[in-house]
Every structure is written in structure tokens, then in C-alpha cells.
N, C-alpha and C. Protein backbone atom coordinates (compact mmCIF):
# COMPACT_ATOMS: atom_id res chain seq x y z
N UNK A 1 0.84 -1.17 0.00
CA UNK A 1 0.00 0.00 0.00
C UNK A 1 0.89 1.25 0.00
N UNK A 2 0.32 2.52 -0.79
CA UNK A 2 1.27 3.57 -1.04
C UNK A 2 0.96 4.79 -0.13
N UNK A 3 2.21 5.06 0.64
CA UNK A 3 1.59 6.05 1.82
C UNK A 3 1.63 7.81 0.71
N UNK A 4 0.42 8.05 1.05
CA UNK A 4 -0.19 9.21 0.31
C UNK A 4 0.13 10.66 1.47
N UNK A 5 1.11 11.30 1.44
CA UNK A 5 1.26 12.15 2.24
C UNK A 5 0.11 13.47 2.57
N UNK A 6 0.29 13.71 3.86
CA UNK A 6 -1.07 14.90 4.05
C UNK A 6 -0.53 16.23 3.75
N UNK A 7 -1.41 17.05 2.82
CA UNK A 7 -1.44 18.09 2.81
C UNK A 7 -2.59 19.03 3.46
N UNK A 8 -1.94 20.30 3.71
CA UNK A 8 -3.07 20.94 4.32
C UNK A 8 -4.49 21.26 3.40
N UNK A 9 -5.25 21.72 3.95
CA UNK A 9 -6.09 21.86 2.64
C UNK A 9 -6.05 23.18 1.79
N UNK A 10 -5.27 24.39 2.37
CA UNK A 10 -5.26 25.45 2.00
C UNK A 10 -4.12 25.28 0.65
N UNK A 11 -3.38 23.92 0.88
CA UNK A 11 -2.03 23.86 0.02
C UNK A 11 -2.78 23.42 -1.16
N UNK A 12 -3.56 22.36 -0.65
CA UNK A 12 -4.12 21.25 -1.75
C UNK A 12 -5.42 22.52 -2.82
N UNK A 13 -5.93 23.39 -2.03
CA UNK A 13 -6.96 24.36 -3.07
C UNK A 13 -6.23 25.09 -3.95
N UNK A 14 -4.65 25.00 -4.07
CA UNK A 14 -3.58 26.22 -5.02
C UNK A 14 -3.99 25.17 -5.95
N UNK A 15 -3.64 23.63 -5.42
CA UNK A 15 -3.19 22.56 -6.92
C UNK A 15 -4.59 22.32 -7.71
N UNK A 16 -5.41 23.04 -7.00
CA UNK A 16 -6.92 22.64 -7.49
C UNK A 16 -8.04 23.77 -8.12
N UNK A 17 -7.57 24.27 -9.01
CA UNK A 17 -8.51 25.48 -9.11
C UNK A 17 -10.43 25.41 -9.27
N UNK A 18 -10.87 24.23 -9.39
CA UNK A 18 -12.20 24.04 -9.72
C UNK A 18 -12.25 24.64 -8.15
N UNK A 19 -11.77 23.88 -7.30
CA UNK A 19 -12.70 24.49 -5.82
C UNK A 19 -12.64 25.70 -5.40
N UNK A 20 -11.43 26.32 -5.76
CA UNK A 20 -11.77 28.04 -5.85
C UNK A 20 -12.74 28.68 -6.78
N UNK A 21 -12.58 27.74 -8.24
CA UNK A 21 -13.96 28.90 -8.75
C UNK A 21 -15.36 28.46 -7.88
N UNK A 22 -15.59 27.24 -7.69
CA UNK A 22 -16.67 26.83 -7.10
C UNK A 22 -17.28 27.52 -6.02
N UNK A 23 -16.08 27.81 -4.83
CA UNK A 23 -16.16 28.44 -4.13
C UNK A 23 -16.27 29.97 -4.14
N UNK A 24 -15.98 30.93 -5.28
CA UNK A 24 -16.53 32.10 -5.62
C UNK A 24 -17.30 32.06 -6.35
N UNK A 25 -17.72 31.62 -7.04
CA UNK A 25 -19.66 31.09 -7.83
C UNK A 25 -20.41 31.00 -6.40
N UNK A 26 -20.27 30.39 -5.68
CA UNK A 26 -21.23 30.07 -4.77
C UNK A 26 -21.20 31.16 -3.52
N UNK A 27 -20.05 32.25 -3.55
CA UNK A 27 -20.24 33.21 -2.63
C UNK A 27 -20.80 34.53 -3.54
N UNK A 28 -20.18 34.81 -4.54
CA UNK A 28 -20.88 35.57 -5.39
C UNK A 28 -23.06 35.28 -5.89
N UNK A 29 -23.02 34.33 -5.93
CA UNK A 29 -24.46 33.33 -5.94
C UNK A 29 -25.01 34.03 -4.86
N UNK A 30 -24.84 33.67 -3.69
CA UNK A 30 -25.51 34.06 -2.49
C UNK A 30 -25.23 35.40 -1.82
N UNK A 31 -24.31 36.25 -2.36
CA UNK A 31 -24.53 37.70 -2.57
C UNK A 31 -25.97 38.09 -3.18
N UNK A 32 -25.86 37.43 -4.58
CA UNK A 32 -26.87 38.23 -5.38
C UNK A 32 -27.89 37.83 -4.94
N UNK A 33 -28.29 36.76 -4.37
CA UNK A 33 -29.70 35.50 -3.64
C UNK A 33 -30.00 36.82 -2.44
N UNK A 34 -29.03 37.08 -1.29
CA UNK A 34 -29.62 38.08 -0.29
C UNK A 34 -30.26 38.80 -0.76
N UNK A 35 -29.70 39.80 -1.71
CA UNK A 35 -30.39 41.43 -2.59
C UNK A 35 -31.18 40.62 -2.85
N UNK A 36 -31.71 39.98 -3.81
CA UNK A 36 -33.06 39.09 -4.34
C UNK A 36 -33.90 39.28 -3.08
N UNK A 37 -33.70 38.61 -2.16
CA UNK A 37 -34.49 38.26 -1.00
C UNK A 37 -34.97 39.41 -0.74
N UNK A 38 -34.34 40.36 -0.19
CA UNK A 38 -33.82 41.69 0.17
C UNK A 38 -35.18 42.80 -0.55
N UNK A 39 -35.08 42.59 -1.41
CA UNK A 39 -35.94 43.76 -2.72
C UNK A 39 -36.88 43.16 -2.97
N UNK A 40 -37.40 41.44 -2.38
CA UNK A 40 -38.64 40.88 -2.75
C UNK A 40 -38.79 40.88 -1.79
N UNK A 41 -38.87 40.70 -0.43
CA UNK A 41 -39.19 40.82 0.55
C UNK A 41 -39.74 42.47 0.86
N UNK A 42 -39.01 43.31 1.32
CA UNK A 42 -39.16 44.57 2.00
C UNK A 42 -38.64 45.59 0.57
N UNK A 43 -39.53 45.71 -0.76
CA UNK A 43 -39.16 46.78 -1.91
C UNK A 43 -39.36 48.31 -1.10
N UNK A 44 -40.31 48.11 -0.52
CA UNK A 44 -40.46 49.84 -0.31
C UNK A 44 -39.74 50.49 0.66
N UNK A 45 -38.95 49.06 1.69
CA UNK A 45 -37.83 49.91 2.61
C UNK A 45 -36.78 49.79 2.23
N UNK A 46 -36.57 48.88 1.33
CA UNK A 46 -34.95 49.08 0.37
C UNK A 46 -35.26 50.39 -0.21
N UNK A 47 -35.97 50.54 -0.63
CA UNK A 47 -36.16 51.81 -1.56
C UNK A 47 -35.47 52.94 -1.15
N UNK A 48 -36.73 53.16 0.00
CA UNK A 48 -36.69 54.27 1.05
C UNK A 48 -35.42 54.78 1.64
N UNK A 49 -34.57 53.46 2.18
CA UNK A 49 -32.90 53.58 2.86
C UNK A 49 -32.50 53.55 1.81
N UNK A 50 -32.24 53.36 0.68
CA UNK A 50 -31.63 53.28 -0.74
C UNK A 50 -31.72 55.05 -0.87
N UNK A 51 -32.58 55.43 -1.12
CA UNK A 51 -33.20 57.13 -1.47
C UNK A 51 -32.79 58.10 -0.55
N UNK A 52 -33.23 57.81 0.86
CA UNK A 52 -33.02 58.89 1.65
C UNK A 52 -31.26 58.51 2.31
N UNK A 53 -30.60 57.44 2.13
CA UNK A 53 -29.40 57.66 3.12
C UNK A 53 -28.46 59.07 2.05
N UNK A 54 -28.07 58.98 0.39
CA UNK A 54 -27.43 60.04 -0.07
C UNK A 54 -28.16 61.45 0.49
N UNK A 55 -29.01 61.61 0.94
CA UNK A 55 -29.55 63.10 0.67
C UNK A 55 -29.55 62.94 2.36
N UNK A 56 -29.39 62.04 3.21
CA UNK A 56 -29.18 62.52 4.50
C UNK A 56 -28.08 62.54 5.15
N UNK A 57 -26.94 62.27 4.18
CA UNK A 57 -25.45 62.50 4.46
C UNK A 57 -25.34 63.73 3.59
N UNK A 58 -25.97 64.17 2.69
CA UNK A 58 -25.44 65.13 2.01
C UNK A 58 -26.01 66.93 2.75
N UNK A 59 -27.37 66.29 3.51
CA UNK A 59 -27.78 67.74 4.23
C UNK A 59 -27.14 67.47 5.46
N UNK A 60 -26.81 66.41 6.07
CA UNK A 60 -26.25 67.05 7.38
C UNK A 60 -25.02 67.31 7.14
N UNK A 61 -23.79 66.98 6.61
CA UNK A 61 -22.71 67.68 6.19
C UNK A 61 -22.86 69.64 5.68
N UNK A 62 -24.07 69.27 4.80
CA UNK A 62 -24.04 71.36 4.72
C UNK A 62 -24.69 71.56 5.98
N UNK A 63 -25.18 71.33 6.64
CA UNK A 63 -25.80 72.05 8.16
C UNK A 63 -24.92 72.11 8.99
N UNK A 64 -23.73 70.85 8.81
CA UNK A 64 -23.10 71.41 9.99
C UNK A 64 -21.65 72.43 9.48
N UNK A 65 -21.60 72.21 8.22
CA UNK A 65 -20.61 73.53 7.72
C UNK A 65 -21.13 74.69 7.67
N UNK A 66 -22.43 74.92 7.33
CA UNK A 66 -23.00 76.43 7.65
C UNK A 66 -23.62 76.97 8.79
N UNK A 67 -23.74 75.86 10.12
CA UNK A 67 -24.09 76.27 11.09
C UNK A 67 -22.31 76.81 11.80
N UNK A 68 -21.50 75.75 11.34
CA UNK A 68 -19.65 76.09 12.26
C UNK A 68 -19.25 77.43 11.16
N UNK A 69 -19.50 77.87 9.75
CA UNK A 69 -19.94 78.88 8.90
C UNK A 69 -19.97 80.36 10.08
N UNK A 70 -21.40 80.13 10.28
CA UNK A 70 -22.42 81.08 10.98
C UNK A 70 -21.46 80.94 12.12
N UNK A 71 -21.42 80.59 13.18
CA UNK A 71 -20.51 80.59 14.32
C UNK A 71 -19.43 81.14 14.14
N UNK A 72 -18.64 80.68 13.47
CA UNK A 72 -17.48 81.61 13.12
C UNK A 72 -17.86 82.97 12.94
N UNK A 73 -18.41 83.76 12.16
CA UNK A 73 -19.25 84.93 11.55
C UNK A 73 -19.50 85.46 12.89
N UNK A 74 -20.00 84.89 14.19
CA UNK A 74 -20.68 85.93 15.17
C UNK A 74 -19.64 85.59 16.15
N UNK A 75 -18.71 85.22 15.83
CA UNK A 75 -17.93 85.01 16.80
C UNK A 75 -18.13 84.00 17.90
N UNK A 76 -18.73 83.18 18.01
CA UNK A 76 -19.21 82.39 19.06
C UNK A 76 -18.46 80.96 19.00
């Protein structure tokens, strides 16, 4: 009988490329499966946090530059 030496498995996935693509097909797969879920499940609150998060980073950044703006201006 022929002794078959152990490799680790991280060594043995370099000599093996099917299980790396396999393994990014199937994490890429279940990326896109969540969003699926995600936008069929709850469309109108993806939406909603989709819509309002740019425009609520974009007004509180000018409020708080034209309120520290204004402060500066009266001296305070």
C-alpha cells in the first residue's frame, strides 16, 4: 500500500482550481440571492434607505458647515 502524504487543505486548493472557482460562484451566488431576497421581501424599505441615506449625508454635512460657517461669523 502507497503512503499518500497529508497536505493541508489550503495547500491542496492552489493545486486545485475548480474548488476556488466553485467556491466564488457560490459566494458571489448568495450575494446576489440576499439582494433578491432583500428587494422581494421589503421593496419599499430598500427603496426608502436606498433614497433617503445620499440626501441625508449630504444635508447634514451642509448644516453642519453652515451652522460652524455662521458661528465663526458671530464670533461664538
Amino acid at each position: 500500500m502507497m503512503h499518500i502524504p497529508f497536505k493541508p487543505l489550503s495547500e491542496r486548493m492552489l493545486h486545485e482550481p475548480f474548488w476556488l472557482g466553485l467556491i466564488t460562484v457560490t459566494v458571489v451566488l448568495g450575494v446576489i440571492g440576499l439582494f433578491w431576497c432583500a428587494k422581494r421581501h421589503f421593496p419599499e424599505k430598500l427603496e426608502k434607505l436606498l433614497d433617503e441615506e445620499p440626501d441625508r449625508n449630504r444635508t447634514g454635512i451642509n448644516r453642519q458647515v453652515h451652522t460652524m460657517h455662521a458661528m465663526t461669523l458671530l464670533g461664538i
